[in-house]
PDB file of N, CA and C in Angstrom:
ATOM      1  N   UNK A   1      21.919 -57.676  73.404  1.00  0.00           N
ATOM      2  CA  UNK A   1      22.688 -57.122  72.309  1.00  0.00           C
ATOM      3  C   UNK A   1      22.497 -55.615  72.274  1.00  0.00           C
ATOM      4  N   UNK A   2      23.293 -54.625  72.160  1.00  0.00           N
ATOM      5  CA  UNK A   2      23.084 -53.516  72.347  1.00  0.00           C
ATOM      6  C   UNK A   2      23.574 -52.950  70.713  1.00  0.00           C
ATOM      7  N   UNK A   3      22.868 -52.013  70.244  1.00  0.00           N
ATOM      8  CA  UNK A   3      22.456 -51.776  69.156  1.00  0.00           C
ATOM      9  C   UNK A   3      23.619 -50.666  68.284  1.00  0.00           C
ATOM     10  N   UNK A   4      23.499 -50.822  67.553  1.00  0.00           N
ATOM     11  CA  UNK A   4      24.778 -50.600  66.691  1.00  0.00           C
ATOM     12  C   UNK A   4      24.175 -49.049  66.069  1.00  0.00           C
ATOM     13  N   UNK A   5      23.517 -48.810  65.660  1.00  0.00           N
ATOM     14  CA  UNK A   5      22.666 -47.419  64.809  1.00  0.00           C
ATOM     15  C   UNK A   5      21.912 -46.478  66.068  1.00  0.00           C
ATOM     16  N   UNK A   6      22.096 -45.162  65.886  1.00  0.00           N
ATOM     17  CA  UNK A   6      21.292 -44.211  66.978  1.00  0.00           C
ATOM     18  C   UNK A   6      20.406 -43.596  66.232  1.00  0.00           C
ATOM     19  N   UNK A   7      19.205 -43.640  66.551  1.00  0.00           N
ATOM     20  CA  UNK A   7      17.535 -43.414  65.931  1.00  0.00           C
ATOM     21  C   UNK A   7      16.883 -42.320  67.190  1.00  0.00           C
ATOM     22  N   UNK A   8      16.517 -41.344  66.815  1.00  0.00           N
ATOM     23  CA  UNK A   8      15.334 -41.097  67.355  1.00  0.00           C
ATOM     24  C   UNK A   8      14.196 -41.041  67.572  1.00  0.00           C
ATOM     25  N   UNK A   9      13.783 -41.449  68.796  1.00  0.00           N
ATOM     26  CA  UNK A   9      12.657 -42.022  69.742  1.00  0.00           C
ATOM     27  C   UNK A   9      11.150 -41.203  69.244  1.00  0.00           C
ATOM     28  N   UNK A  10       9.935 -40.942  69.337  1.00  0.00           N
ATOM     29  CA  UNK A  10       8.791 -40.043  69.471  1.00  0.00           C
ATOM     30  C   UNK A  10       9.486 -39.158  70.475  1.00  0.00           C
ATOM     31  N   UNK A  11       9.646 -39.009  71.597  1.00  0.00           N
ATOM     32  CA  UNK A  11      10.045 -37.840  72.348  1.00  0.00           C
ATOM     33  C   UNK A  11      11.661 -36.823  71.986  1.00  0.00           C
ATOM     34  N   UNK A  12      11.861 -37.784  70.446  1.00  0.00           N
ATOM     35  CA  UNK A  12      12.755 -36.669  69.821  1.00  0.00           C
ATOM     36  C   UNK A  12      14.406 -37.155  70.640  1.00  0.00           C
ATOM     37  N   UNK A  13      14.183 -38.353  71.846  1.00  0.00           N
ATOM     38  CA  UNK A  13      15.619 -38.601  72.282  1.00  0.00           C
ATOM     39  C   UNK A  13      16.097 -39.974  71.539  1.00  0.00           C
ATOM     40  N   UNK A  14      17.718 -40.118  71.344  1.00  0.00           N
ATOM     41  CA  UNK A  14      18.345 -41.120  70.971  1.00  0.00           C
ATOM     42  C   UNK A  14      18.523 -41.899  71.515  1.00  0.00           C
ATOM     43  N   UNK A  15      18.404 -43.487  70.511  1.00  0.00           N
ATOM     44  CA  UNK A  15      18.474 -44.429  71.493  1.00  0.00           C
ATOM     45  C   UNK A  15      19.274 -45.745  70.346  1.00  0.00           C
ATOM     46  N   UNK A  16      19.843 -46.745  70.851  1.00  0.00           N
ATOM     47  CA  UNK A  16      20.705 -47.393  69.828  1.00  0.00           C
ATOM     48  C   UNK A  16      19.568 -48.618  69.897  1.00  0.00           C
ATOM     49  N   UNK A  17      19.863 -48.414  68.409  1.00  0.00           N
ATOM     50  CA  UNK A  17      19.072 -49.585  67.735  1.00  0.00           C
ATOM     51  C   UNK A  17      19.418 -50.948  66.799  1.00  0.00           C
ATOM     52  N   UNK A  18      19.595 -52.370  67.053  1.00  0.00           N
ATOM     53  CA  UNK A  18      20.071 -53.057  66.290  1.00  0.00           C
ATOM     54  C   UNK A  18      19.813 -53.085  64.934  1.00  0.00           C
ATOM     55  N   UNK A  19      18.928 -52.120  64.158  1.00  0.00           N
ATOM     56  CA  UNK A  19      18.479 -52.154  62.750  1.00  0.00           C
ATOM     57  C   UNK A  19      19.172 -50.576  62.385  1.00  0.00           C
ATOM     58  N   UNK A  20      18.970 -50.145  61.154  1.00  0.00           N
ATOM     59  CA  UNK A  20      19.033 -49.002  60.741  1.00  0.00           C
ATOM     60  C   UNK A  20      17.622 -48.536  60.870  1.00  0.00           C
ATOM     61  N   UNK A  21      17.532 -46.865  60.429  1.00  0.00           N
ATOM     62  CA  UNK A  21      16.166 -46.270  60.919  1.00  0.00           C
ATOM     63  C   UNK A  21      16.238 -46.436  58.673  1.00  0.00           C
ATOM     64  N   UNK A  22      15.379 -45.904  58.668  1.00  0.00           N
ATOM     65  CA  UNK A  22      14.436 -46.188  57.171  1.00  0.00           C
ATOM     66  C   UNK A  22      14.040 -44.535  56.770  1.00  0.00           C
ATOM     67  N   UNK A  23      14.311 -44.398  57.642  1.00  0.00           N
ATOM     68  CA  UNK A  23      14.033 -42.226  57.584  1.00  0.00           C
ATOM     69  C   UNK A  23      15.227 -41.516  57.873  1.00  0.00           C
ATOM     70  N   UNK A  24      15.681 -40.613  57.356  1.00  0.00           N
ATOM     71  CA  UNK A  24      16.526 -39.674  57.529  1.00  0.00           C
ATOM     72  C   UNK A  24      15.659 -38.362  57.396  1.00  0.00           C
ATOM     73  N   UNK A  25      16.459 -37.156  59.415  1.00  0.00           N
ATOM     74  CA  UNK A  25      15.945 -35.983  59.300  1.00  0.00           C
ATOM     75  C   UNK A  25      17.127 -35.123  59.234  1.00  0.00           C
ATOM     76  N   UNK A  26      16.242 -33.742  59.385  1.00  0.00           N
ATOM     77  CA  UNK A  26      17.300 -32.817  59.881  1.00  0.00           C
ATOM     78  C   UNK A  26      17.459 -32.587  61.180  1.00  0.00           C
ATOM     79  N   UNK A  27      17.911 -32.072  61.442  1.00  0.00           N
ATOM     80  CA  UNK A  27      17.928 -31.664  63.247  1.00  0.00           C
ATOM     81  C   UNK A  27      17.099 -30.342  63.222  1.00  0.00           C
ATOM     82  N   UNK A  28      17.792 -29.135  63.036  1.00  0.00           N
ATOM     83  CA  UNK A  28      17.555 -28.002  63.042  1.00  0.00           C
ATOM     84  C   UNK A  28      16.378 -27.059  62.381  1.00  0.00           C
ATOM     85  N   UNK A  29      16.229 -28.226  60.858  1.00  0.00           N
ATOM     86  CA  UNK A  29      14.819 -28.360  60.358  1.00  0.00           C
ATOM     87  C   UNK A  29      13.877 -28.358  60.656  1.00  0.00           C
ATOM     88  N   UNK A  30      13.544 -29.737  61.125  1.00  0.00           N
ATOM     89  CA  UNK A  30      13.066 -30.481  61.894  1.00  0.00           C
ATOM     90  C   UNK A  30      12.038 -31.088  60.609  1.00  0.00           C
ATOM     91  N   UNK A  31      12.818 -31.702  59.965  1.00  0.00           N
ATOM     92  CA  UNK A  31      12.093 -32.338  58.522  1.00  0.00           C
ATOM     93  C   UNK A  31      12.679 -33.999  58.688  1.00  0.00           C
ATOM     94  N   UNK A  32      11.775 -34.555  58.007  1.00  0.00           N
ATOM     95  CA  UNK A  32      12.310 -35.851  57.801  1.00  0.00           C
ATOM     96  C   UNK A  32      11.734 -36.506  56.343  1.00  0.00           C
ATOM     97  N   UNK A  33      12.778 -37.531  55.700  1.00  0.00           N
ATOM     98  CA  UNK A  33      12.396 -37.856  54.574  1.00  0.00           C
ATOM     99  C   UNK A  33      13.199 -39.255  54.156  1.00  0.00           C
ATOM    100  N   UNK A  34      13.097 -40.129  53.031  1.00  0.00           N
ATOM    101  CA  UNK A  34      13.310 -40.783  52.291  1.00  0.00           C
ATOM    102  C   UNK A  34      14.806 -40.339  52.568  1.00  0.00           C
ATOM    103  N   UNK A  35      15.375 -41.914  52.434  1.00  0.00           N
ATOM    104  CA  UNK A  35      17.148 -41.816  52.745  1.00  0.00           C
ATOM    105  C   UNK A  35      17.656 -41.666  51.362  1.00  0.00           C
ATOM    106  N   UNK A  36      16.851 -42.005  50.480  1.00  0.00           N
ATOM    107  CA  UNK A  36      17.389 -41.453  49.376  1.00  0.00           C
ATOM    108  C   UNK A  36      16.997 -39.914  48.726  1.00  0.00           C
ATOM    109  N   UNK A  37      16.285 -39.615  49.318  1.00  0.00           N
ATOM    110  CA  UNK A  37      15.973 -37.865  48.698  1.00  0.00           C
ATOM    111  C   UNK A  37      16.620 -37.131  48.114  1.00  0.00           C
ATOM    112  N   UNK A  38      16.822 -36.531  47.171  1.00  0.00           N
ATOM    113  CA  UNK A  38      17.102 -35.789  45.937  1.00  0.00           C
ATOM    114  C   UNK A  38      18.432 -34.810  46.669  1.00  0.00           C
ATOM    115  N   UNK A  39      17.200 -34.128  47.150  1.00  0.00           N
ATOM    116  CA  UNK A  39      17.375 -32.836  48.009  1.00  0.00           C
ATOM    117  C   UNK A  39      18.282 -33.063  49.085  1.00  0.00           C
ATOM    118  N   UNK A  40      18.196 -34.144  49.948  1.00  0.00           N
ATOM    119  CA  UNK A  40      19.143 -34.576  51.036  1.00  0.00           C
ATOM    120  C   UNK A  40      20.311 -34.745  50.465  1.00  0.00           C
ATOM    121  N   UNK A  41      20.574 -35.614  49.438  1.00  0.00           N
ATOM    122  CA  UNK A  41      21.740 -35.879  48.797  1.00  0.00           C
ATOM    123  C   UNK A  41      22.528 -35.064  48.325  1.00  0.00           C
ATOM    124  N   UNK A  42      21.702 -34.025  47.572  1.00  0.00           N
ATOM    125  CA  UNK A  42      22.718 -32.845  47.071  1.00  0.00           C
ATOM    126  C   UNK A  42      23.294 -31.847  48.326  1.00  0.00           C
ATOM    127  N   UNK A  43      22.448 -31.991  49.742  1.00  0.00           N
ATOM    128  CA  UNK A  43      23.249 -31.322  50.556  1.00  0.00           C
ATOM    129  C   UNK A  43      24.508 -31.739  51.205  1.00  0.00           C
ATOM    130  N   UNK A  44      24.128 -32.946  51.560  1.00  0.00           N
ATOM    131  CA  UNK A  44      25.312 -33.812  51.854  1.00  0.00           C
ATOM    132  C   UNK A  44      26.281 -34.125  50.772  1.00  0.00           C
ATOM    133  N   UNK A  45      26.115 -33.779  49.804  1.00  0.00           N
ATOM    134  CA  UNK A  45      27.248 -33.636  48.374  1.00  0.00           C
ATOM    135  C   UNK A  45      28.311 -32.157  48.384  1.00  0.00           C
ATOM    136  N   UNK A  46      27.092 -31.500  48.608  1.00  0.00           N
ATOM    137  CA  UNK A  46      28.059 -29.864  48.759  1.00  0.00           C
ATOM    138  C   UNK A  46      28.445 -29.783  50.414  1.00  0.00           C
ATOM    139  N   UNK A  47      28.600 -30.588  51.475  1.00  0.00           N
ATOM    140  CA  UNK A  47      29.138 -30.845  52.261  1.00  0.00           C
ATOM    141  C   UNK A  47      28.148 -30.352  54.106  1.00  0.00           C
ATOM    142  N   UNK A  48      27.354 -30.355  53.226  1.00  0.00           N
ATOM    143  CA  UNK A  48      26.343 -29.913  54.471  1.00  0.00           C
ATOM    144  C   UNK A  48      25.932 -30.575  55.117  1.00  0.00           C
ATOM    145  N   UNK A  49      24.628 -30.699  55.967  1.00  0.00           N
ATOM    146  CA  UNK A  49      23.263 -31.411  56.492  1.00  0.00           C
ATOM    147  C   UNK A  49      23.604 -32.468  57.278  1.00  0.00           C
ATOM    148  N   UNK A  50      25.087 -33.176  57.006  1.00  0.00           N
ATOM    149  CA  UNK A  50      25.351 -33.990  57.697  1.00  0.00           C
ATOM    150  C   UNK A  50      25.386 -34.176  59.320  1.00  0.00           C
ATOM    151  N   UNK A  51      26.158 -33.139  59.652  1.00  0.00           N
ATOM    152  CA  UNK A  51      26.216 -32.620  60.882  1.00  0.00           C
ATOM    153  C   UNK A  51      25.095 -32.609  62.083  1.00  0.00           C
ATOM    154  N   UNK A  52      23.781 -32.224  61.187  1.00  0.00           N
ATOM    155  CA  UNK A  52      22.375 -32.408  62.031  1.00  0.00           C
ATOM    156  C   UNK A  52      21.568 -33.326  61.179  1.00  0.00           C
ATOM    157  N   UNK A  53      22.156 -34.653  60.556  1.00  0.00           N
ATOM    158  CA  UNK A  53      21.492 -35.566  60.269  1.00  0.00           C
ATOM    159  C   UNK A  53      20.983 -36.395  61.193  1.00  0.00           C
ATOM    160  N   UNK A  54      19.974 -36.734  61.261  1.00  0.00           N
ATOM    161  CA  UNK A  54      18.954 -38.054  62.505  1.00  0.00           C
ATOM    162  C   UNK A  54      18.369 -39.046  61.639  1.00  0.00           C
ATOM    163  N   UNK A  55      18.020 -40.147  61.875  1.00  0.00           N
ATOM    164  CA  UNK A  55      17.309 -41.182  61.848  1.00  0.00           C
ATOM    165  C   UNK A  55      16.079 -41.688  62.479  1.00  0.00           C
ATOM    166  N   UNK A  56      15.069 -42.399  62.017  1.00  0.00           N
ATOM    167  CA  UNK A  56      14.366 -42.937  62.626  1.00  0.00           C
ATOM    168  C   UNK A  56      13.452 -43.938  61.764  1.00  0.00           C
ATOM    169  N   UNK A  57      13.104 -44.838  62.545  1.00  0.00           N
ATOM    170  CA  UNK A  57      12.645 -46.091  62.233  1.00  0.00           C
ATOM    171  C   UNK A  57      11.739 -46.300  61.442  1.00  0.00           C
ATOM    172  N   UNK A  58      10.412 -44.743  61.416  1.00  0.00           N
ATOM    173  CA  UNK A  58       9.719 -45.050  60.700  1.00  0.00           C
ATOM    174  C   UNK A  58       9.058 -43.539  60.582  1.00  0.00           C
ATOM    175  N   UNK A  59       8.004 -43.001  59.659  1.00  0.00           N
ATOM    176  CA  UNK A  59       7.262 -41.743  60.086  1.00  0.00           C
ATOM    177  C   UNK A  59       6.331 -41.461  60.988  1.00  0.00           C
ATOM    178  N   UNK A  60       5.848 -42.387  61.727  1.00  0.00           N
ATOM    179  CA  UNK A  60       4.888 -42.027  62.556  1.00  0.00           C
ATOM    180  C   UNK A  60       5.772 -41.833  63.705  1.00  0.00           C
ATOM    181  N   UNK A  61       7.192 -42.528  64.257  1.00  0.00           N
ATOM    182  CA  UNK A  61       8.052 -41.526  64.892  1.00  0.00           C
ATOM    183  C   UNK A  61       8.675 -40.400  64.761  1.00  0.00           C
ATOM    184  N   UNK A  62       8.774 -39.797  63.606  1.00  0.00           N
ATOM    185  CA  UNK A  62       9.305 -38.745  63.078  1.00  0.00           C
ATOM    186  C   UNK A  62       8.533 -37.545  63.813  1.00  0.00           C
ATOM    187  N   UNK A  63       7.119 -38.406  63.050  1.00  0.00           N
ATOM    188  CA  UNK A  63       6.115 -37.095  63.067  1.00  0.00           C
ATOM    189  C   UNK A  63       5.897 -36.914  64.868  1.00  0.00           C
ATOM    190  N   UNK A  64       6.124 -37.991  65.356  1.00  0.00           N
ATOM    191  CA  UNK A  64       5.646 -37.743  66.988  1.00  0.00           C
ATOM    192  C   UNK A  64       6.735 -36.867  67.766  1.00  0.00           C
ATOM    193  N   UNK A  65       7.999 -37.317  67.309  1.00  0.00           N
ATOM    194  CA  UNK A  65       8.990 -36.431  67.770  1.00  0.00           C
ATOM    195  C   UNK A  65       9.189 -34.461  67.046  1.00  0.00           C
ATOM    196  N   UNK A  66       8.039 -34.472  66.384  1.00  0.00           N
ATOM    197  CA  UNK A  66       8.019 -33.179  66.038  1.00  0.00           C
ATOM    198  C   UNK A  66       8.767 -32.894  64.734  1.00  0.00           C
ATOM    199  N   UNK A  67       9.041 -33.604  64.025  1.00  0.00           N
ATOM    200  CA  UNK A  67       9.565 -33.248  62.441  1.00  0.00           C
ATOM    201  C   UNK A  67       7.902 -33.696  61.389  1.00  0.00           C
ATOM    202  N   UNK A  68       8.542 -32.498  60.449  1.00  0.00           N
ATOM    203  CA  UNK A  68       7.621 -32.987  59.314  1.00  0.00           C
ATOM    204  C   UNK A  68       8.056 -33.611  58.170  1.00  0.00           C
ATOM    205  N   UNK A  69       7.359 -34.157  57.049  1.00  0.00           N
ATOM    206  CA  UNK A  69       7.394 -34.815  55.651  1.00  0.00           C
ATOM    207  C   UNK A  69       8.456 -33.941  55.005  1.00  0.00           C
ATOM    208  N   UNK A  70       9.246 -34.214  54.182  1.00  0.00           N
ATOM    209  CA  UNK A  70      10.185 -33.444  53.209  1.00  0.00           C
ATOM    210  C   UNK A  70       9.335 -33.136  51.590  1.00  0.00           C
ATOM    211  N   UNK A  71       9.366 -32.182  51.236  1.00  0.00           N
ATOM    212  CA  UNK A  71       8.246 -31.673  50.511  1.00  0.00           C
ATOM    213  C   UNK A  71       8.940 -32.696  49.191  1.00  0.00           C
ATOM    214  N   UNK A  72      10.029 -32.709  48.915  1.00  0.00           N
ATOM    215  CA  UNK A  72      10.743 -33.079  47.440  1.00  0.00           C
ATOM    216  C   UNK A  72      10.375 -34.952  47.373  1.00  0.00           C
ATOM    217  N   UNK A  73      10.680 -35.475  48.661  1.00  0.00           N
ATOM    218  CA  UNK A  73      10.685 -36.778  48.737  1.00  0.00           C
ATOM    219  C   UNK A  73       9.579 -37.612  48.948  1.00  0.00           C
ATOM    220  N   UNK A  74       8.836 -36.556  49.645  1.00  0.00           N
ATOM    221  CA  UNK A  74       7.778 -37.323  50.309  1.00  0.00           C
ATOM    222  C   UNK A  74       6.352 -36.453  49.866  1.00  0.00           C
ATOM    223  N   UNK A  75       5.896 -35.751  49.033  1.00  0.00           N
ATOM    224  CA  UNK A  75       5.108 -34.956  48.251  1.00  0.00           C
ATOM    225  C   UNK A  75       3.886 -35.126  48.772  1.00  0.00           C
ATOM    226  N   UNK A  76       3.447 -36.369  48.925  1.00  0.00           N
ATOM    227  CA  UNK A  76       1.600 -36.247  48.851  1.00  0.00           C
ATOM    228  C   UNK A  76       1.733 -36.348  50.115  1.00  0.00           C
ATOM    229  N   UNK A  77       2.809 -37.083  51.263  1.00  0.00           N
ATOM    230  CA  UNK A  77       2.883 -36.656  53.255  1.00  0.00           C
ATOM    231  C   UNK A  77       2.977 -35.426  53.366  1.00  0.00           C
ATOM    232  N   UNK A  78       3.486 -34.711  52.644  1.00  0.00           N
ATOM    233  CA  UNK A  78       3.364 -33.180  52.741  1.00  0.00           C
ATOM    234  C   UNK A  78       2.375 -32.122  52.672  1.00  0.00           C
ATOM    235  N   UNK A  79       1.322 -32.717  51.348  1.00  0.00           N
ATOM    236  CA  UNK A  79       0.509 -31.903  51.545  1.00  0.00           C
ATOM    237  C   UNK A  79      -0.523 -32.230  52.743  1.00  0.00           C
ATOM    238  N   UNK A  80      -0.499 -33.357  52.813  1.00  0.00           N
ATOM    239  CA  UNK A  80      -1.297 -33.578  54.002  1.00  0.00           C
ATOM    240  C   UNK A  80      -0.509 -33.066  54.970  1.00  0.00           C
ATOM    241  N   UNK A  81      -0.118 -32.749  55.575  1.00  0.00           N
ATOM    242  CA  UNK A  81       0.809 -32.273  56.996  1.00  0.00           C
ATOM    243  C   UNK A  81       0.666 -30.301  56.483  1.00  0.00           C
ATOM    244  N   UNK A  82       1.125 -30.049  55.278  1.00  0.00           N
ATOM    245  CA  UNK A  82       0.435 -28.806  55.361  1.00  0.00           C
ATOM    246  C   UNK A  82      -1.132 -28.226  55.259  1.00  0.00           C
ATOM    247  N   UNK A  83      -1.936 -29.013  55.300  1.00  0.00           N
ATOM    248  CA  UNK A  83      -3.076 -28.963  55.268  1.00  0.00           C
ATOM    249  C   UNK A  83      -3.679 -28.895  56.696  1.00  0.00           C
ATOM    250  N   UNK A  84      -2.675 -29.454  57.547  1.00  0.00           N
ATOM    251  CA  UNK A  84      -3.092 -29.699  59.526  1.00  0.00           C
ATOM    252  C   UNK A  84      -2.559 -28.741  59.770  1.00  0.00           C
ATOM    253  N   UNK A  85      -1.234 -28.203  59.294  1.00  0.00           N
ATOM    254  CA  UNK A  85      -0.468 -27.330  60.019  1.00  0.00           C
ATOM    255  C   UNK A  85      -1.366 -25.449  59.446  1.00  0.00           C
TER     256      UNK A  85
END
């Protein structure tokens, strides 16, 4: 069965997946967060973000492919990730 949703991988490449991913990033960001996020929503409302929107399955791929926590959505992954960085 070949997979209906495109997610990115830890090495940051796309790959189709029979599930949806559970994370939404940016591209250009390189942030990732909660598909419902505040902040995501109002960009994609005023017609933005969409364009370099990504997916992925979970955060420990996010984070491997090189995006970080979204400060609004994801608050206490954040401070921890600014605390390494």
């Amino acid at each position: 069965m070949t997979g209906r949703y495109v997610l990115l991988g830890a090495g940051g490449r796309p790959y189709l997946s029979p599930v949806p991913g559970t994370l939404g990033g940016h591209r250009r960001a390189r942030i990732y967060g909660r598909l419902d996020c505040p902040s995501a929503l109002r960009a994609i409302a005023a017609g933005g973000y969409v364009r370099h929107r990504v997916f992925f399955p979970d955060a420990s791929t996010a984070r491997a492919a090189g995006y970080r926590p979204c400060a609004v959505c994801l608050p206490e992954e954040y401070r921890i990730w600014r605390r390494r960085a």
